[in-house]
PDB file of N, CA and C in Angstrom:
ATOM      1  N   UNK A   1     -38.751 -16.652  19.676  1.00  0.00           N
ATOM      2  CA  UNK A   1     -39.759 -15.665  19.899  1.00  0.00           C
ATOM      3  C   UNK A   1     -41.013 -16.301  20.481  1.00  0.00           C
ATOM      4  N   UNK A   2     -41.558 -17.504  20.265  1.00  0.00           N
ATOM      5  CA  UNK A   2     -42.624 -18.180  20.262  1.00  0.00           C
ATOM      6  C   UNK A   2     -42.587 -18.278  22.098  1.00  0.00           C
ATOM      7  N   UNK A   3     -41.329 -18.616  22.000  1.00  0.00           N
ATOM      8  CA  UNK A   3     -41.132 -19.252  23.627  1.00  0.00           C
ATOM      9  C   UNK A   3     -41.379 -18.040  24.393  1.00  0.00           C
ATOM     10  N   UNK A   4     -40.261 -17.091  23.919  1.00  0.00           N
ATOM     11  CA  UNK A   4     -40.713 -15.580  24.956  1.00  0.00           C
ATOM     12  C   UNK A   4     -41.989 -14.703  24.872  1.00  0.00           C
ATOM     13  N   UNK A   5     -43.307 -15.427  24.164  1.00  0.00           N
ATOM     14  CA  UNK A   5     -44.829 -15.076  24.611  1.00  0.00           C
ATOM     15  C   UNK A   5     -45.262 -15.888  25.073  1.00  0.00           C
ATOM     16  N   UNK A   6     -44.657 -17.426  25.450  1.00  0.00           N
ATOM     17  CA  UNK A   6     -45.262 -18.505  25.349  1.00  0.00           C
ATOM     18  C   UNK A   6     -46.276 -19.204  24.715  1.00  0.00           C
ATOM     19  N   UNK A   7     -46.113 -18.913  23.859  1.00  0.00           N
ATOM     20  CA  UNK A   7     -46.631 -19.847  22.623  1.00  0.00           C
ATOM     21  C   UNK A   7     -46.461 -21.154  22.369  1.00  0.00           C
ATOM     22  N   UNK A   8     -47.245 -21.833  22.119  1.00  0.00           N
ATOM     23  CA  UNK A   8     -47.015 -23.495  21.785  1.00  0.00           C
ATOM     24  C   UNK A   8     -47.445 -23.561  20.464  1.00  0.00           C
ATOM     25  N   UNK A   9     -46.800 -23.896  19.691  1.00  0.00           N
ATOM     26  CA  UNK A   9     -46.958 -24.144  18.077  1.00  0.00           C
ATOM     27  C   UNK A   9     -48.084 -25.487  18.197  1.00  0.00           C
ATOM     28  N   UNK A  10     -49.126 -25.531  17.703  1.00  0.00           N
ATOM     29  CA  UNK A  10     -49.800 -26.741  17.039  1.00  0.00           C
ATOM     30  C   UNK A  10     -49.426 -27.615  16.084  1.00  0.00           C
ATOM     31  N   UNK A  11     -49.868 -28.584  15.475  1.00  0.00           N
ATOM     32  CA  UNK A  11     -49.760 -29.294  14.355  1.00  0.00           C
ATOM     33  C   UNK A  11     -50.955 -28.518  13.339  1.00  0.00           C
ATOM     34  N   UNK A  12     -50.391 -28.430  12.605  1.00  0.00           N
ATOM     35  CA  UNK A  12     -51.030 -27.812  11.518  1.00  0.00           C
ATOM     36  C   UNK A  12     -50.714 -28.367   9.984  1.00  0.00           C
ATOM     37  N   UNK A  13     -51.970 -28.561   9.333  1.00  0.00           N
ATOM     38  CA  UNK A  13     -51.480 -28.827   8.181  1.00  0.00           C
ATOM     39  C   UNK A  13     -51.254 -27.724   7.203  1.00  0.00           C
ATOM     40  N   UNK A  14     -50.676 -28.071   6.152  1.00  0.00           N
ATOM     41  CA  UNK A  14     -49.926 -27.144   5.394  1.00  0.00           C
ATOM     42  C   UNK A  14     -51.017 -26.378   4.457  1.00  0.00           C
ATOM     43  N   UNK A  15     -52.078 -27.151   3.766  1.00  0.00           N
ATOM     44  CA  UNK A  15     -53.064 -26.500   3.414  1.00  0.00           C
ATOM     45  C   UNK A  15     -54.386 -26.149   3.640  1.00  0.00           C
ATOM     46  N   UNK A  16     -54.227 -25.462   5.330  1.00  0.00           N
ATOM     47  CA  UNK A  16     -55.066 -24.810   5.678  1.00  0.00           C
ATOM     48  C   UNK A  16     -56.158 -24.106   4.878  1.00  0.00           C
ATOM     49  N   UNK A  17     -57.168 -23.996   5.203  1.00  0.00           N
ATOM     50  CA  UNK A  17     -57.849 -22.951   4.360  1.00  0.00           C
ATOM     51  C   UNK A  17     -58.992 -21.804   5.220  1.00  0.00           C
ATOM     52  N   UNK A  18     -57.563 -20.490   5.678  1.00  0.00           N
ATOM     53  CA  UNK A  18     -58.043 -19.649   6.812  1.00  0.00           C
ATOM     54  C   UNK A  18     -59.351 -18.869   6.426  1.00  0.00           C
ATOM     55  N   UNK A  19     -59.088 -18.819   5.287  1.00  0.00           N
ATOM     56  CA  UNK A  19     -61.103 -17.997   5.088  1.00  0.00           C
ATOM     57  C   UNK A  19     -62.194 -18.638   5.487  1.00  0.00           C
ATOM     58  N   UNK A  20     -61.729 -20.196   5.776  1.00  0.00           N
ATOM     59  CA  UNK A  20     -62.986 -20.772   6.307  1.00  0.00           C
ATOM     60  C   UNK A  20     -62.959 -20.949   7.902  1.00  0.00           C
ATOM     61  N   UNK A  21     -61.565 -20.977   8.861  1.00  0.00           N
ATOM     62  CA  UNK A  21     -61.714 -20.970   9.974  1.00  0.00           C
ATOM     63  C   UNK A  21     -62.559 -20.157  11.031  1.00  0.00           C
ATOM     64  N   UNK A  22     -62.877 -20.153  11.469  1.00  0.00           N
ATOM     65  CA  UNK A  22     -63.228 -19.030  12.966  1.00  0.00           C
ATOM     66  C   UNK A  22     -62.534 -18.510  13.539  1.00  0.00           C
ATOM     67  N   UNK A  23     -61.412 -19.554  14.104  1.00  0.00           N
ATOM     68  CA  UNK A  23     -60.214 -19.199  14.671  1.00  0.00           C
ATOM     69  C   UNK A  23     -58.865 -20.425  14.191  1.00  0.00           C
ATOM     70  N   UNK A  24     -58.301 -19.063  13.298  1.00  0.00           N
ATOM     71  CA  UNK A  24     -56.727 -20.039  12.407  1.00  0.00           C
ATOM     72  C   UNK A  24     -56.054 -19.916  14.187  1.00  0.00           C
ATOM     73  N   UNK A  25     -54.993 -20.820  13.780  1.00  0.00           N
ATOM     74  CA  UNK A  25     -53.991 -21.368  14.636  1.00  0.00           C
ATOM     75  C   UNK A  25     -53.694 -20.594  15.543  1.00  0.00           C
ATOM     76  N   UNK A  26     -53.450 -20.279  16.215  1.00  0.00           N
ATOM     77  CA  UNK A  26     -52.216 -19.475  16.929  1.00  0.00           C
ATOM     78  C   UNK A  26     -51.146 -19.818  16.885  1.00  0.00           C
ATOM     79  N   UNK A  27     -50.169 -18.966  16.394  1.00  0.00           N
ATOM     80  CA  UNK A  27     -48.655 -19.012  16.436  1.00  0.00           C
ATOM     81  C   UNK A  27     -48.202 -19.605  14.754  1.00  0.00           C
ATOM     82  N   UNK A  28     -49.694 -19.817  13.935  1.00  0.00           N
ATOM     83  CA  UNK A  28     -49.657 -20.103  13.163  1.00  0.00           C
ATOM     84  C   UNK A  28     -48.695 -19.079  11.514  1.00  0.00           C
ATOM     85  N   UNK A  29     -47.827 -18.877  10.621  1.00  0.00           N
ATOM     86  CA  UNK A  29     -47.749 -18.267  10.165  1.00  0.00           C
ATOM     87  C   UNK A  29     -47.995 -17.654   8.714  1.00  0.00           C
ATOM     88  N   UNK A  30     -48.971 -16.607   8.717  1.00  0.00           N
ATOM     89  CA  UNK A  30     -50.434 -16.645   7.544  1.00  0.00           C
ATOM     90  C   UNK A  30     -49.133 -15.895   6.538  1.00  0.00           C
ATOM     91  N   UNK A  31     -48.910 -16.467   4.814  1.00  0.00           N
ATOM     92  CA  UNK A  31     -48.489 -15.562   3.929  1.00  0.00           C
ATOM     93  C   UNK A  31     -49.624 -15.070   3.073  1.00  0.00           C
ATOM     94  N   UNK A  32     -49.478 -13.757   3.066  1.00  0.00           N
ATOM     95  CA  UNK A  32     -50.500 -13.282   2.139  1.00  0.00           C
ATOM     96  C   UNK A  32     -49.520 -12.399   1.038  1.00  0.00           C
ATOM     97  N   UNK A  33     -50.566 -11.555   0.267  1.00  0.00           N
ATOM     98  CA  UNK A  33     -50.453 -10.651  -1.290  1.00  0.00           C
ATOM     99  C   UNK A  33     -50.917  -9.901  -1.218  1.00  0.00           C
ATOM    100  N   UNK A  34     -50.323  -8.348  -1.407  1.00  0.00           N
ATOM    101  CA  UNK A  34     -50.837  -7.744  -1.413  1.00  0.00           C
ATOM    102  C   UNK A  34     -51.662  -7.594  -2.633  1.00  0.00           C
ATOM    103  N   UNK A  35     -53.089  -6.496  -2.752  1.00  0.00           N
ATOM    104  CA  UNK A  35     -54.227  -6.965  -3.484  1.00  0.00           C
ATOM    105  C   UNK A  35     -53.147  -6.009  -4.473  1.00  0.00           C
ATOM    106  N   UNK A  36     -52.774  -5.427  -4.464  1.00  0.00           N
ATOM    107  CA  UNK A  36     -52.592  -4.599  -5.450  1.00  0.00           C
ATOM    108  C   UNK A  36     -50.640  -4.248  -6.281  1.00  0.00           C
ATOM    109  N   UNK A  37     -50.070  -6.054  -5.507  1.00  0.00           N
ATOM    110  CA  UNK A  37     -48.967  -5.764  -5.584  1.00  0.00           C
ATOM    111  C   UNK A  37     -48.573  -6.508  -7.003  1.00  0.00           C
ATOM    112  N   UNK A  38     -47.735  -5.859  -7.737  1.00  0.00           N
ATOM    113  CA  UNK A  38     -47.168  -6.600  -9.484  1.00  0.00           C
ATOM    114  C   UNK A  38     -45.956  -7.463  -9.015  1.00  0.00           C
ATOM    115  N   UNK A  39     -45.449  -7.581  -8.091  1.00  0.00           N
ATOM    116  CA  UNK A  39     -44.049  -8.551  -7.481  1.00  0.00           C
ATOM    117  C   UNK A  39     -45.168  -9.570  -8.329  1.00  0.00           C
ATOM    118  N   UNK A  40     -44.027 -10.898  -8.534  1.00  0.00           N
ATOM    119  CA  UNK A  40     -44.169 -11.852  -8.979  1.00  0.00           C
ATOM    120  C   UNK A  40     -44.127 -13.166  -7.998  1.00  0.00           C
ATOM    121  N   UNK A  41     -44.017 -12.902  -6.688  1.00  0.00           N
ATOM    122  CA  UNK A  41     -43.619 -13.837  -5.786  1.00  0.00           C
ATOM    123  C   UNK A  41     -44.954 -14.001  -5.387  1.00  0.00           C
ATOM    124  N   UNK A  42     -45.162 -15.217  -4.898  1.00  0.00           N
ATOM    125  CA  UNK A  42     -46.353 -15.934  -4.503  1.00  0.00           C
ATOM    126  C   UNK A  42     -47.251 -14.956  -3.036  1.00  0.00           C
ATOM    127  N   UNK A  43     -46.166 -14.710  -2.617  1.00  0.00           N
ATOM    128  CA  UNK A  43     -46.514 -13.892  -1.205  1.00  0.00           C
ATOM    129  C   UNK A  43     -45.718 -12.414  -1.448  1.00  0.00           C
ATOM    130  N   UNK A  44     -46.477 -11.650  -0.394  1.00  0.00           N
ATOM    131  CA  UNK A  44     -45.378 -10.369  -0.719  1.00  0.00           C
ATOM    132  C   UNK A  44     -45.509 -10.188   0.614  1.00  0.00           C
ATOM    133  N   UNK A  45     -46.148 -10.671   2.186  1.00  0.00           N
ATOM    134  CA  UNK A  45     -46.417 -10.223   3.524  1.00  0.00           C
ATOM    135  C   UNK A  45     -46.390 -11.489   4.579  1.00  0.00           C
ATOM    136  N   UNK A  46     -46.159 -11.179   5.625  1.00  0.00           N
ATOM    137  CA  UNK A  46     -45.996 -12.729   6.521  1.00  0.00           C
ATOM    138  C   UNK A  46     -46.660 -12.398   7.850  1.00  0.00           C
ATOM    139  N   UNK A  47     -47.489 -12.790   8.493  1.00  0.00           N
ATOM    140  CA  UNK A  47     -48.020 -12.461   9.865  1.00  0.00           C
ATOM    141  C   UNK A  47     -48.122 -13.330  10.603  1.00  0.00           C
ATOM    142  N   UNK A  48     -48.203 -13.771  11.750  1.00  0.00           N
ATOM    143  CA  UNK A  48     -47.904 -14.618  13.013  1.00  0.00           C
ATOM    144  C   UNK A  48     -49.493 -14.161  13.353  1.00  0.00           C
ATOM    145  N   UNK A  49     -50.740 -15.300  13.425  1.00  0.00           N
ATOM    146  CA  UNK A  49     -51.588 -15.190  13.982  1.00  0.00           C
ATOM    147  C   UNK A  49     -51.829 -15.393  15.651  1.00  0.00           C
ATOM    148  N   UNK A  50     -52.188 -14.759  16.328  1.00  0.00           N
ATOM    149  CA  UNK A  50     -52.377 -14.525  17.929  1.00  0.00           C
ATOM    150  C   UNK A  50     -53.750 -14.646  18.084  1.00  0.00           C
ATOM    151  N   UNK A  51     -54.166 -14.959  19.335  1.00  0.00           N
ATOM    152  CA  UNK A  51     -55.526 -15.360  19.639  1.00  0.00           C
ATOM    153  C   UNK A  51     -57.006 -13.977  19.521  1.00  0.00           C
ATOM    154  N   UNK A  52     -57.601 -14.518  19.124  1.00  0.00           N
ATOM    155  CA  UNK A  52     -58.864 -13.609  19.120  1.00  0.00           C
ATOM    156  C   UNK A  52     -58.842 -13.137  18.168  1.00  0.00           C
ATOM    157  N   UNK A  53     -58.858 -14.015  16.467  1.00  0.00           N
ATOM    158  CA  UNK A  53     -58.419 -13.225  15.234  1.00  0.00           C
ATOM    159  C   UNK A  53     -57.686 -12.243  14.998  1.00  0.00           C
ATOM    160  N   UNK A  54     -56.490 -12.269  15.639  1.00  0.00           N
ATOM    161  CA  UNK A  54     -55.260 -11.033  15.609  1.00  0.00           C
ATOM    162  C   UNK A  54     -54.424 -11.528  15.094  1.00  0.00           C
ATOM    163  N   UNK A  55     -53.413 -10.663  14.249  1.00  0.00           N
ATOM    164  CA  UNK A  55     -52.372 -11.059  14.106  1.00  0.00           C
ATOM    165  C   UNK A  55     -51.026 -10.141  14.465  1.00  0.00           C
ATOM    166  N   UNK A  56     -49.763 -10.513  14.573  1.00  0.00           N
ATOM    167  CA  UNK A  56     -48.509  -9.484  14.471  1.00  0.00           C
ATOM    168  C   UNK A  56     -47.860  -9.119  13.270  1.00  0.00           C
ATOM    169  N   UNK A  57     -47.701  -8.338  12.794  1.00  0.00           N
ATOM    170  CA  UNK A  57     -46.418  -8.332  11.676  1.00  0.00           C
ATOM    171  C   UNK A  57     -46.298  -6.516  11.127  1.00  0.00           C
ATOM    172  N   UNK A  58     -45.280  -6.453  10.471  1.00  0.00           N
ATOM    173  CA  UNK A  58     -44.564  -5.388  10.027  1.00  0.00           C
ATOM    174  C   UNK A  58     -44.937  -4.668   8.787  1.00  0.00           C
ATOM    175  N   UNK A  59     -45.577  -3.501   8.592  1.00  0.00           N
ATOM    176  CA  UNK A  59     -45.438  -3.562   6.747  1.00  0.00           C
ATOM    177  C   UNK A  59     -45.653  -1.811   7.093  1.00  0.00           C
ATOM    178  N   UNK A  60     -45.017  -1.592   5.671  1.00  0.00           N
ATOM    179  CA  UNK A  60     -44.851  -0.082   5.477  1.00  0.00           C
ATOM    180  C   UNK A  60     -46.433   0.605   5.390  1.00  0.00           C
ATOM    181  N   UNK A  61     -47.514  -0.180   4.713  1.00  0.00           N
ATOM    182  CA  UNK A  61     -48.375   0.148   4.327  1.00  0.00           C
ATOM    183  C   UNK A  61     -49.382   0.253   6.163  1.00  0.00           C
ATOM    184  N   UNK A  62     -48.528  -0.218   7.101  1.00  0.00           N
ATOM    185  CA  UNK A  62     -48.986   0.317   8.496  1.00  0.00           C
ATOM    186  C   UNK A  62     -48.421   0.574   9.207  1.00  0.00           C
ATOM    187  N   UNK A  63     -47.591   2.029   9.006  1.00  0.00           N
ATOM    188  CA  UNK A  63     -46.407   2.314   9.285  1.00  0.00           C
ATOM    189  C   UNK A  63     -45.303   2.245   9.349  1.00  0.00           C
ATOM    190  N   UNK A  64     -44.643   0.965   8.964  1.00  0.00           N
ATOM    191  CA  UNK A  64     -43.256   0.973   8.583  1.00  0.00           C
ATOM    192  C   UNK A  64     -43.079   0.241  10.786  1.00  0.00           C
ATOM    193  N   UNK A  65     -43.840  -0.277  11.075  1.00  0.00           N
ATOM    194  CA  UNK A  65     -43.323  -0.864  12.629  1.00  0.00           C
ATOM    195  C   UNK A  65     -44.106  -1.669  12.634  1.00  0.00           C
ATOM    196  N   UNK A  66     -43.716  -2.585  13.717  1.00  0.00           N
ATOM    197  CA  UNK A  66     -44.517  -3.773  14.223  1.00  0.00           C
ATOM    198  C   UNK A  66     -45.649  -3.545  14.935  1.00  0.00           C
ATOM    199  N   UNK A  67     -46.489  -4.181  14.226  1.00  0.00           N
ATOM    200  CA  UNK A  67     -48.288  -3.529  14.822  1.00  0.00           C
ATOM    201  C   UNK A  67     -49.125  -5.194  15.085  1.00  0.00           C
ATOM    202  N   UNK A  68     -50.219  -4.734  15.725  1.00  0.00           N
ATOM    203  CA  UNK A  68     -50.958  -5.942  15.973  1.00  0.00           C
ATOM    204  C   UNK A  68     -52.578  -5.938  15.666  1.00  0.00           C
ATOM    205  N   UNK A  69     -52.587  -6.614  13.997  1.00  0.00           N
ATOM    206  CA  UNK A  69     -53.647  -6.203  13.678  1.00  0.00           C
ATOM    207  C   UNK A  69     -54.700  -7.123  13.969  1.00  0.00           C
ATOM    208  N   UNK A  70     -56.217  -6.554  13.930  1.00  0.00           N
ATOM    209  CA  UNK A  70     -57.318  -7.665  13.009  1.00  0.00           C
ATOM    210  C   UNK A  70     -57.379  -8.070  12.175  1.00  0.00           C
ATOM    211  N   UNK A  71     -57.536  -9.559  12.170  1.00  0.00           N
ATOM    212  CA  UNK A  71     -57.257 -10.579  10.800  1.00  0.00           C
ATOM    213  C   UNK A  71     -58.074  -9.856   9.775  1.00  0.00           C
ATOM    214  N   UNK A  72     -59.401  -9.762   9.883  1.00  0.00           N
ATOM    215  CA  UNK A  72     -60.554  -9.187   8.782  1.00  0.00           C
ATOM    216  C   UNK A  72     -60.039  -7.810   8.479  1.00  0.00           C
ATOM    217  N   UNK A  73     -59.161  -6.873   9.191  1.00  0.00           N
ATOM    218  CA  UNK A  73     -58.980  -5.661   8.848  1.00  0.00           C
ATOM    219  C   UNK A  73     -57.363  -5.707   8.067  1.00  0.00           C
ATOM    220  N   UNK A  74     -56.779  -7.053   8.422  1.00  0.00           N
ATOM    221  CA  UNK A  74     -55.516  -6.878   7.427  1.00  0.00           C
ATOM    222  C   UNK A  74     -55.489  -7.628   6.213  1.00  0.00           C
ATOM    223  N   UNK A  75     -57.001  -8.049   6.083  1.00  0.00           N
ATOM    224  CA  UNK A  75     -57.233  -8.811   5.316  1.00  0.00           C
ATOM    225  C   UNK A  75     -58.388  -8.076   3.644  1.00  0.00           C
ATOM    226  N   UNK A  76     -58.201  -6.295   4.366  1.00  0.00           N
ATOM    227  CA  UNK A  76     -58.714  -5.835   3.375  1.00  0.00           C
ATOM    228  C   UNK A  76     -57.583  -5.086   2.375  1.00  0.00           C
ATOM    229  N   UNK A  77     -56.360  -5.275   3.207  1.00  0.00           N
ATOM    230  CA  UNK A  77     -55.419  -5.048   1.822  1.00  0.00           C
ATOM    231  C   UNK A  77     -54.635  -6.315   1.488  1.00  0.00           C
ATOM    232  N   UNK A  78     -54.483  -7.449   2.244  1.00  0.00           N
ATOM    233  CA  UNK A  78     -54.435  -8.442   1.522  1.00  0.00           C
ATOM    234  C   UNK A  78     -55.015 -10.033   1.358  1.00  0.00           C
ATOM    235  N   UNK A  79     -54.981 -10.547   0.354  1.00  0.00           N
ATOM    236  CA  UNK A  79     -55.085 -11.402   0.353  1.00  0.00           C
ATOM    237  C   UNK A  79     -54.338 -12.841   0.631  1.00  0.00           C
ATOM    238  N   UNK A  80     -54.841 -14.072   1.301  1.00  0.00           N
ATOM    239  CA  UNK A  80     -53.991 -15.238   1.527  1.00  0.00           C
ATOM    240  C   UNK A  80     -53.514 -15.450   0.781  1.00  0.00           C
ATOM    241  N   UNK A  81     -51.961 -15.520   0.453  1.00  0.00           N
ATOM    242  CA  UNK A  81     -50.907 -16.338  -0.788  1.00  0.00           C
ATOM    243  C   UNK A  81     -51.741 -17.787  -0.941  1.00  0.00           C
ATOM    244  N   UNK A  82     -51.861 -17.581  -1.987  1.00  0.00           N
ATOM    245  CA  UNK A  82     -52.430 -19.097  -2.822  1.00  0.00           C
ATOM    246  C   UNK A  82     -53.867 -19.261  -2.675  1.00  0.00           C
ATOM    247  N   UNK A  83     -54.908 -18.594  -2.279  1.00  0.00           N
ATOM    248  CA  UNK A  83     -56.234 -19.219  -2.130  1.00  0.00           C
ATOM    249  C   UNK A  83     -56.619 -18.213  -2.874  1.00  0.00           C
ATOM    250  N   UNK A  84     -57.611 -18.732  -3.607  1.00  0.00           N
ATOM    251  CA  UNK A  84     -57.860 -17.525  -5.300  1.00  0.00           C
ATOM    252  C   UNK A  84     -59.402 -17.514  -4.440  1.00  0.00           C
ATOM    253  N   UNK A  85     -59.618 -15.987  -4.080  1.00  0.00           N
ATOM    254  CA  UNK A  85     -60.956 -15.740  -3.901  1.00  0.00           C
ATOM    255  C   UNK A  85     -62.026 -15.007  -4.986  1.00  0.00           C
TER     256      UNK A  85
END
């Protein structure tokens, strides 16, 4: 998939910490939680960050299709898996 937008993956380290970036990775892939989800799994959502604080990904809670959101606006229903704000 990466190849057919042309995307070039970076080196990235593993414990990023995207609340403090400006601009996270591109092609980078953010797991978050939902704020309000009881699953027990560390993550419950997965998004592929794209340039200009955007990201891609799928979730019922934005329609049930593949959408292309703002980081700060998908970031008010969830939170980054593992960074306790």
């Amino acid at each position: 998939m990466y190849r057919a937008v042309e995307l070039t993956l970076p080196p990235v380290a593993a414990n990023v910490r995207f609340m403090e970036l400006a601009d996270p990775p591109i092609g980078h892939i953010l797991y978050l939680r939902h704020k309000e989800s009881s699953v027990r799994r560390s993550y419950t959502h997965a998004a592929i960050i794209l340039p200009g604080r955007r990201c891609i990904h799928c979730s019922y809670y934005f329609g049930g299709k593949v959408v292309v959101s703002e980081l700060d606006e998908l970031l008010k229903t969830y939170d980054v898996a593992g960074i306790e704000r």
